[in-house]
Protein backbone atom coordinates (compact mmCIF):
# COMPACT_ATOMS: atom_id res chain seq x y z
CA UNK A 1 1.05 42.80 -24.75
CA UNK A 2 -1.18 42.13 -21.65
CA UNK A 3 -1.37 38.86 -19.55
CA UNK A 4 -5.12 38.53 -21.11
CA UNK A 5 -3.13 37.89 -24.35
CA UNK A 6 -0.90 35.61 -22.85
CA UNK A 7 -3.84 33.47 -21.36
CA UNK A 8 -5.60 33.95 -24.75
CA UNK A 9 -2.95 32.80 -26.61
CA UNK A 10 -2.16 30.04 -23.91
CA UNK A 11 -5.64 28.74 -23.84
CA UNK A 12 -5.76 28.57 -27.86
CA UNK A 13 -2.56 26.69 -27.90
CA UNK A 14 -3.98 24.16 -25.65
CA UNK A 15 -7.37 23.57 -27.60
CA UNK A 16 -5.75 23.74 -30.57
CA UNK A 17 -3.51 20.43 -29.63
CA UNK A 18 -6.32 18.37 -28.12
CA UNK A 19 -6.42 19.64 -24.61
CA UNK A 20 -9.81 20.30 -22.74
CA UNK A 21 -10.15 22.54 -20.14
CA UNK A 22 -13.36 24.47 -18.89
CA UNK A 23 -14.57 27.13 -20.28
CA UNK A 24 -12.90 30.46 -19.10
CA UNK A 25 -15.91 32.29 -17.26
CA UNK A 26 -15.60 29.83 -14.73
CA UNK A 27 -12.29 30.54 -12.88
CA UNK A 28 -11.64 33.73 -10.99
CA UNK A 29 -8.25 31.69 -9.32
CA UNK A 30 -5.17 33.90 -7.95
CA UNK A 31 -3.72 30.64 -7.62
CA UNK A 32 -3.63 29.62 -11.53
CA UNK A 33 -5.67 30.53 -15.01
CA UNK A 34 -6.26 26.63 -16.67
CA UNK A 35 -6.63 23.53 -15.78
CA UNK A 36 -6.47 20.91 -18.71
CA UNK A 37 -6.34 17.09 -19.64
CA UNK A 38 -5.10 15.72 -23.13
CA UNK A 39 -5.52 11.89 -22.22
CA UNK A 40 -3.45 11.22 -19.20
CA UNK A 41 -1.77 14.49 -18.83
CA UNK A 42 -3.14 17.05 -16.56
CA UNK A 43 -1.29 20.37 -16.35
CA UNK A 44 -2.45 23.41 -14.20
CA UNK A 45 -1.21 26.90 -15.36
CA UNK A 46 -1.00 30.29 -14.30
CA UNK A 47 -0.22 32.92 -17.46
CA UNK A 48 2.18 36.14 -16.26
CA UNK A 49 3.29 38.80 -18.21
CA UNK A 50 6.88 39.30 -16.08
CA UNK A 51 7.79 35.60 -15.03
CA UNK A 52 9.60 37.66 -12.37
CA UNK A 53 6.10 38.38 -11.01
CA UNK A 54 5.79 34.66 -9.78
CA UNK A 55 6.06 35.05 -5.67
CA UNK A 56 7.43 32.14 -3.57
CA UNK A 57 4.05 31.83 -1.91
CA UNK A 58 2.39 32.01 -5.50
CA UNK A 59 5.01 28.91 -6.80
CA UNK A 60 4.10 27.09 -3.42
CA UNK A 61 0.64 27.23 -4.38
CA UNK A 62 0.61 26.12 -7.70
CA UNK A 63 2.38 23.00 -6.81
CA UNK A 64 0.20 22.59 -3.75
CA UNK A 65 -2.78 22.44 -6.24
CA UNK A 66 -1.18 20.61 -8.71
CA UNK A 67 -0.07 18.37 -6.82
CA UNK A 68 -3.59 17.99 -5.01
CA UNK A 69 -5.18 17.35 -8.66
CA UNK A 70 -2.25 14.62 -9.79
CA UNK A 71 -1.21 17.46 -12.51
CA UNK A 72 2.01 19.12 -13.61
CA UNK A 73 2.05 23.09 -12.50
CA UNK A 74 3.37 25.48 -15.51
CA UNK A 75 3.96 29.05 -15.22
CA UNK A 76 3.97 30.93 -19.29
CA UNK A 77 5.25 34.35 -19.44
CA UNK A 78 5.76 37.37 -21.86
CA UNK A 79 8.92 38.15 -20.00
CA UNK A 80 11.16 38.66 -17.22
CA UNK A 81 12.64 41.58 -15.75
CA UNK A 82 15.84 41.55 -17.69
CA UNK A 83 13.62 41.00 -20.63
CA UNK A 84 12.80 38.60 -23.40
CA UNK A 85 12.93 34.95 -22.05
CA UNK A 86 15.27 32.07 -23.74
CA UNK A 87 13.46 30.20 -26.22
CA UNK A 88 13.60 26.56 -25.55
CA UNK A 89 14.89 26.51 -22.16
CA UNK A 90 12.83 25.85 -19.36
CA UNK A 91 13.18 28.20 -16.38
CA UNK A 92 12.58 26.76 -12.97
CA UNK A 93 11.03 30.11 -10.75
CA UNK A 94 10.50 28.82 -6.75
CA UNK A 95 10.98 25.16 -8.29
CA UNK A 96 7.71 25.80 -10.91
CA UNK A 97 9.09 25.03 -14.36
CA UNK A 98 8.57 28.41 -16.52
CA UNK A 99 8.65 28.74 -20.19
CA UNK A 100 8.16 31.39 -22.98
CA UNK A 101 5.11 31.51 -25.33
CA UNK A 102 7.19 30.66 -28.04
CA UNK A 103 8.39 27.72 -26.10
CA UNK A 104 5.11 26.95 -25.76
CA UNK A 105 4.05 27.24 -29.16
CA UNK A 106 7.00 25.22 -30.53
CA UNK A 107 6.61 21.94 -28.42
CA UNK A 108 2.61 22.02 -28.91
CA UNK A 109 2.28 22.66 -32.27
CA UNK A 110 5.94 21.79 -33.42
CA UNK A 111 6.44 19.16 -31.40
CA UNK A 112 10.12 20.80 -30.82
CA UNK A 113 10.93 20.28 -26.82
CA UNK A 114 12.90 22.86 -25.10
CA UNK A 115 16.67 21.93 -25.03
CA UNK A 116 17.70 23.23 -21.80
CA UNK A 117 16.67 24.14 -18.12
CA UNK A 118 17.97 27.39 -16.23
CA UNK A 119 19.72 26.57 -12.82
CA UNK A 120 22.20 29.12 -10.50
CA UNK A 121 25.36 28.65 -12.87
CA UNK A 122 23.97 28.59 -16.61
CA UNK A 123 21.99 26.33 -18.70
CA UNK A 124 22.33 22.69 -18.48
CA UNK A 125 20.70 20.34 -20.16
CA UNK A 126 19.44 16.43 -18.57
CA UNK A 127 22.16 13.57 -19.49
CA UNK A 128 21.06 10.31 -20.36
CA UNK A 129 22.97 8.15 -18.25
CA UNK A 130 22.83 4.77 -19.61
CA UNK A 131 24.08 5.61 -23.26
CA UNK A 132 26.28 8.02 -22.26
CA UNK A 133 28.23 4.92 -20.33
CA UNK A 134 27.64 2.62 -22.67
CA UNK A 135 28.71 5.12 -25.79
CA UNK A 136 32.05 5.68 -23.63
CA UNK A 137 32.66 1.79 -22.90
CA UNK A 138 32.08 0.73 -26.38
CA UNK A 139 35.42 3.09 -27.25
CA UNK A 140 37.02 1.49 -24.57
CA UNK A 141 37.26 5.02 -22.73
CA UNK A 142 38.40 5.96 -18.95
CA UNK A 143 36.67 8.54 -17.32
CA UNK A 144 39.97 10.67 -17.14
CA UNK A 145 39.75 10.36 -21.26
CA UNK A 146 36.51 11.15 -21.59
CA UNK A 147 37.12 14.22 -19.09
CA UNK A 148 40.08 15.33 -21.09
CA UNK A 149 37.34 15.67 -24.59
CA UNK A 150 34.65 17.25 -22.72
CA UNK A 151 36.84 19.28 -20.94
CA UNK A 152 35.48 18.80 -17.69
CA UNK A 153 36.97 16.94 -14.77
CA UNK A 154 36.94 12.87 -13.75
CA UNK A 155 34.41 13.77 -11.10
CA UNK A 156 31.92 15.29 -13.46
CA UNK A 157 31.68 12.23 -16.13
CA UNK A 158 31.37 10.32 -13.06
CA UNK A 159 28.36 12.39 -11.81
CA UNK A 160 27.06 12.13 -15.36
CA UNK A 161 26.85 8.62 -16.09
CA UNK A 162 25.18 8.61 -12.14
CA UNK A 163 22.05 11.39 -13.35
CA UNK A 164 23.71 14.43 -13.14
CA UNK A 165 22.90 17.24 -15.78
CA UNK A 166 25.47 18.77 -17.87
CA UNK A 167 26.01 22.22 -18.44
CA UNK A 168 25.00 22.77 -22.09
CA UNK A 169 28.51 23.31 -23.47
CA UNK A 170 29.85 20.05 -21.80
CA UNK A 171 26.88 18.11 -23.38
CA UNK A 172 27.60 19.34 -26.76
CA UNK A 173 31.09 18.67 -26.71
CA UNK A 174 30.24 14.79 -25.83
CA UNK A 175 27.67 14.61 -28.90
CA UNK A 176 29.89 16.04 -31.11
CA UNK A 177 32.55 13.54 -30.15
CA UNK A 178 30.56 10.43 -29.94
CA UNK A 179 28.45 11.38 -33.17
CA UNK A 180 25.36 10.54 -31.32
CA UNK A 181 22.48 12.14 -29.06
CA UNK A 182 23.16 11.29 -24.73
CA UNK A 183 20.62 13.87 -23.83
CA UNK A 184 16.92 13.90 -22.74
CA UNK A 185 14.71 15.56 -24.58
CA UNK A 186 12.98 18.09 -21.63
CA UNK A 187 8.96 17.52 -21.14
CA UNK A 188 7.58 20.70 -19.68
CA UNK A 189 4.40 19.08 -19.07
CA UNK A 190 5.89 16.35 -16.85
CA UNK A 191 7.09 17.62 -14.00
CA UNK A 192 7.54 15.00 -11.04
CA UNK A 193 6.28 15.90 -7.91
CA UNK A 194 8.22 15.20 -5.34
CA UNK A 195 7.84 13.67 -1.31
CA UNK A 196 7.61 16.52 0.41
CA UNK A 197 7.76 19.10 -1.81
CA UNK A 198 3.98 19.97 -1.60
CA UNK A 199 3.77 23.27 0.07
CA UNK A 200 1.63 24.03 2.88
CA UNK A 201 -1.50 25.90 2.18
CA UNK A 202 -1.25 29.45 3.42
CA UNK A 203 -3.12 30.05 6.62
CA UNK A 204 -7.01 30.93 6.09
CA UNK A 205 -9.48 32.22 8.51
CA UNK A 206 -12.51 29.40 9.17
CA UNK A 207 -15.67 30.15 9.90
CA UNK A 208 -17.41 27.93 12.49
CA UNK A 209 -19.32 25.86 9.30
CA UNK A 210 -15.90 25.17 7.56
CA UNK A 211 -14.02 24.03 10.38
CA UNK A 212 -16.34 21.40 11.52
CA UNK A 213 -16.93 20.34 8.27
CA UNK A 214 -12.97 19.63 8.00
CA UNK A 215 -13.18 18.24 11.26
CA UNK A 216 -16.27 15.58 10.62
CA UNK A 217 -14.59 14.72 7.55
CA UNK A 218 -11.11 13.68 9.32
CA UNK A 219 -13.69 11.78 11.60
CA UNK A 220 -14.74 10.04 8.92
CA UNK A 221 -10.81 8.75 7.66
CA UNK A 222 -10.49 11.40 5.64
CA UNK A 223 -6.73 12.50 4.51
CA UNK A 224 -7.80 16.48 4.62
CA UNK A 225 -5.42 18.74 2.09
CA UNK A 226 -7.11 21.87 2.50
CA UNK A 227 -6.18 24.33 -0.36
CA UNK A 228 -5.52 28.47 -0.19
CA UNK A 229 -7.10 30.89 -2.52
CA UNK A 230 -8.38 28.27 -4.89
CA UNK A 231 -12.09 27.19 -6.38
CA UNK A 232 -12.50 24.28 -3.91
CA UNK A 233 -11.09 24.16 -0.14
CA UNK A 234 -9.78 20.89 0.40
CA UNK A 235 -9.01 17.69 -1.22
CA UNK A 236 -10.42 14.98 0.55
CA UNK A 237 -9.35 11.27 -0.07
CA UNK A 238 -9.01 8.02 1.45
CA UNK A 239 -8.41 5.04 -0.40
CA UNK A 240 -10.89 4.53 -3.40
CA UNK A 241 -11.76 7.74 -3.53
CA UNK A 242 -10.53 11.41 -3.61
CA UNK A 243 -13.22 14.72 -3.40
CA UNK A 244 -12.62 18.35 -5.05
CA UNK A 245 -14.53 19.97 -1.78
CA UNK A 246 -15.93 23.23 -1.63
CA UNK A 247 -17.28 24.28 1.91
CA UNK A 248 -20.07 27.60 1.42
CA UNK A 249 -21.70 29.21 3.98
CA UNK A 250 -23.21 32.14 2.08
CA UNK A 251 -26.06 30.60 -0.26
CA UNK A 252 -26.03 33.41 -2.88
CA UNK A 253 -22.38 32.03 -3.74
CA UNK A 254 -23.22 28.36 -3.78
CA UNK A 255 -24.01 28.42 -7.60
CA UNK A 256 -21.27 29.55 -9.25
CA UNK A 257 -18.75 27.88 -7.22
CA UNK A 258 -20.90 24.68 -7.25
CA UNK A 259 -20.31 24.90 -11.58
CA UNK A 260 -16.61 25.64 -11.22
CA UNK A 261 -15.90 22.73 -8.80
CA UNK A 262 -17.85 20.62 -11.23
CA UNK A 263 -15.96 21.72 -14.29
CA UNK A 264 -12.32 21.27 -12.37
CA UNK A 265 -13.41 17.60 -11.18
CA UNK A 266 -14.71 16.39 -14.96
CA UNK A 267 -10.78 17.82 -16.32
CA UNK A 268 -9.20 16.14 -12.91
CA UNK A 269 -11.36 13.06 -12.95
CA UNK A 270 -12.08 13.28 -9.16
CA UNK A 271 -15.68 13.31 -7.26
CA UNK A 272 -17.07 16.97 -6.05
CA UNK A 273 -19.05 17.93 -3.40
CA UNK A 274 -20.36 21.30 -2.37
CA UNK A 275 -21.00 21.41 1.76
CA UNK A 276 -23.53 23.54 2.24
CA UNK A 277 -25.21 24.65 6.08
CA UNK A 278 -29.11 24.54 5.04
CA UNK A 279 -30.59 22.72 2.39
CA UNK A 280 -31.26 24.12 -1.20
CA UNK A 281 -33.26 24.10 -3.18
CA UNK A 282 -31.67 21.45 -5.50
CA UNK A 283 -29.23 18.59 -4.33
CA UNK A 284 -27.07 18.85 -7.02
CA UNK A 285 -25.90 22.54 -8.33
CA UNK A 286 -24.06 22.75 -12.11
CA UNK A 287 -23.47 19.16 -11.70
CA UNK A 288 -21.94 18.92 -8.07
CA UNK A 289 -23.78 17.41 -5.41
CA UNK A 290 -24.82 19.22 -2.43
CA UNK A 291 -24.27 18.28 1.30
CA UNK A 292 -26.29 19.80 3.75
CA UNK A 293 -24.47 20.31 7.37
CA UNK A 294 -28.05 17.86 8.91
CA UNK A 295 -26.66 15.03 6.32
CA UNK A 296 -23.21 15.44 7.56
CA UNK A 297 -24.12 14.87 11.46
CA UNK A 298 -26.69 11.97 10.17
CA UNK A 299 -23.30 10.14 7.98
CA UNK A 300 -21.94 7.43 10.28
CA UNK A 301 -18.86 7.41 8.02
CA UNK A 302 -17.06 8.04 4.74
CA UNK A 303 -18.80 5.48 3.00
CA UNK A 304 -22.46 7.14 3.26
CA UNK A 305 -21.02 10.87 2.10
CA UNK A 306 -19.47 8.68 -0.66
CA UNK A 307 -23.04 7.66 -1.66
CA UNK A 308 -25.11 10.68 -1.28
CA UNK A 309 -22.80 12.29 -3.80
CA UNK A 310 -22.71 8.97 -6.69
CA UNK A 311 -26.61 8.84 -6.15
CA UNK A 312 -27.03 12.81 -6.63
CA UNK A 313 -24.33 12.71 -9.19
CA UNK A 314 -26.50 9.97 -11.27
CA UNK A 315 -29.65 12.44 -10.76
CA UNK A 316 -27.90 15.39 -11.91
């Protein structure tokens, strides 16, 4: 197997369970393979053959972008080092969650979750809190009884019925004493992205057109997330509104990029805008609008970028 099969395979398994995502032509990412929406879920994933392959920097920009386009990052591989990966358990590599093709395969088309997550220690699996308490005080159960049956200590019940996972044989030792399910199912597709986990972009070399267009965009109010190795080069928002920007200074490249930016904004549901240092010959390129570094100077704020791209989104 090659990681074209995996993102074949990957890509098929998504369409086949109602996701869209642009057509594959248009990304040439390091950073990750899909993008794709199935109502309100966005997830951005990069395919591997050896999961083991996924870098710290790599994980750090995955969540950076996914976390830029309100998505959940997933890494699919083949493999790892030691070779075949788990089936249903979710790996976490660098903090990305990481799961099998068959993993995959059973919760889209199955609808069977994975029932664990790797962590340092083993396989544990995410405790429901709330009925595992209430499924010990309906027996009228202490802690230090409950400890005794799941042969674990006071402490770790405690931690339980606070959030804590469960390493998987403690958790089956409670459902088969209590008769009944205290687990979480595990969502691979919603991963929660935390304050202050977003990683910082890797550092880039400017040229002189990018870093002033950065710079009369922070003029402007602009929150500036400027992104590493990826189709567009920043995210820029401010309340109301939130831009896929991609900042070209070489005009044979403006096309292409101009149709992927255009294709990742329709799956995100954010504006685009392609910043551009002369004028084209169109204002609006595969759908994205194009600013011109004269209409940039001439924009007294956010507000007037805001409407050069609605009206040359409308004439598109």
């Amino acid at each position: 197997m090659k990681r074209e099969d995996v993102l074949g395979e990957v890509r098929q398994l998504l369409a086949r369970t109602g996701f869209f995502s642009p057509e594959a032509r248009l990304f040439a990412s390091p950073v990750f393979d899909i993008v794709a929406r199935r109502d309100a879920a966005l997830v951005v994933v990069k395919c591997l053959l050896n999961g083991d392959a996924l870098t710290r920097q790599a994980s750090g920009q995955l969540l950076q972008v996914a976390g830029m386009l309100r998505g959940s990052p997933l890494v699919v591989a083949a493999r790892s080092s030691r070779g075949a990966l788990e089936d249903g358990v979710v790996y976490l590599r660098h903090g990305t969650p990481l799961v099998s093709l068959k993993t995959l395969r059973d919760f889209l088309l199955e609808g069977v979750p994975p029932v664990a997550f790797a962590a340092p220690g083993g396989y544990f699996v995410p405790i429901d809190s709330a009925a595992l308490r209430q499924a010990r005080q309906r027996r009228h159960l202490s802690l230090e009884a409950l400890a005794r049956e799941a042969g674990v200590t006071r402490r770790a019940v405690q931690l339980y019925e606070e959030g804590m996972s469960a390493a998987v044989g403690a958790a089956d030792r409670l459902e088969r004493f209590f008769g009944e399910s205290i687990t979480f199912a595990i969502d691979p597709f919603t991963y929660q992205w935390g304050e202050g986990e977003q990683g910082a972009a890797e550092a880039a070399a400017h040229d002189d057109f990018e870093t002033y267009v950065l710079k009369a965009l922070e003029g402007m109010g602009y929150k500036v997330l400027q992104a590493a190795r990826c189709p567009f080069d920043a995210l820029v928002e401010k309340p109301g509104s939130r831009i896929l920007s991609g900042i070209e200074s070489h005009q044979a490249a403006v096309p292409a990029r101009a149709k992927t930016l255009a294709a990742i904004a329709r799956v995100a549901e954010t504006d685009a805008v392609m910043f551009v240092p002369r004028e084209m010959k169109s204002e609006s390129i595969g759908g994205t609008p194009v600013v011109t570094r004269r209409e940039l100077q001439r924009a007294d704020s956010g507000d007037s970028i805001i409407e050069i791209i609605k009206q040359r989104r409308r004439e598109a």
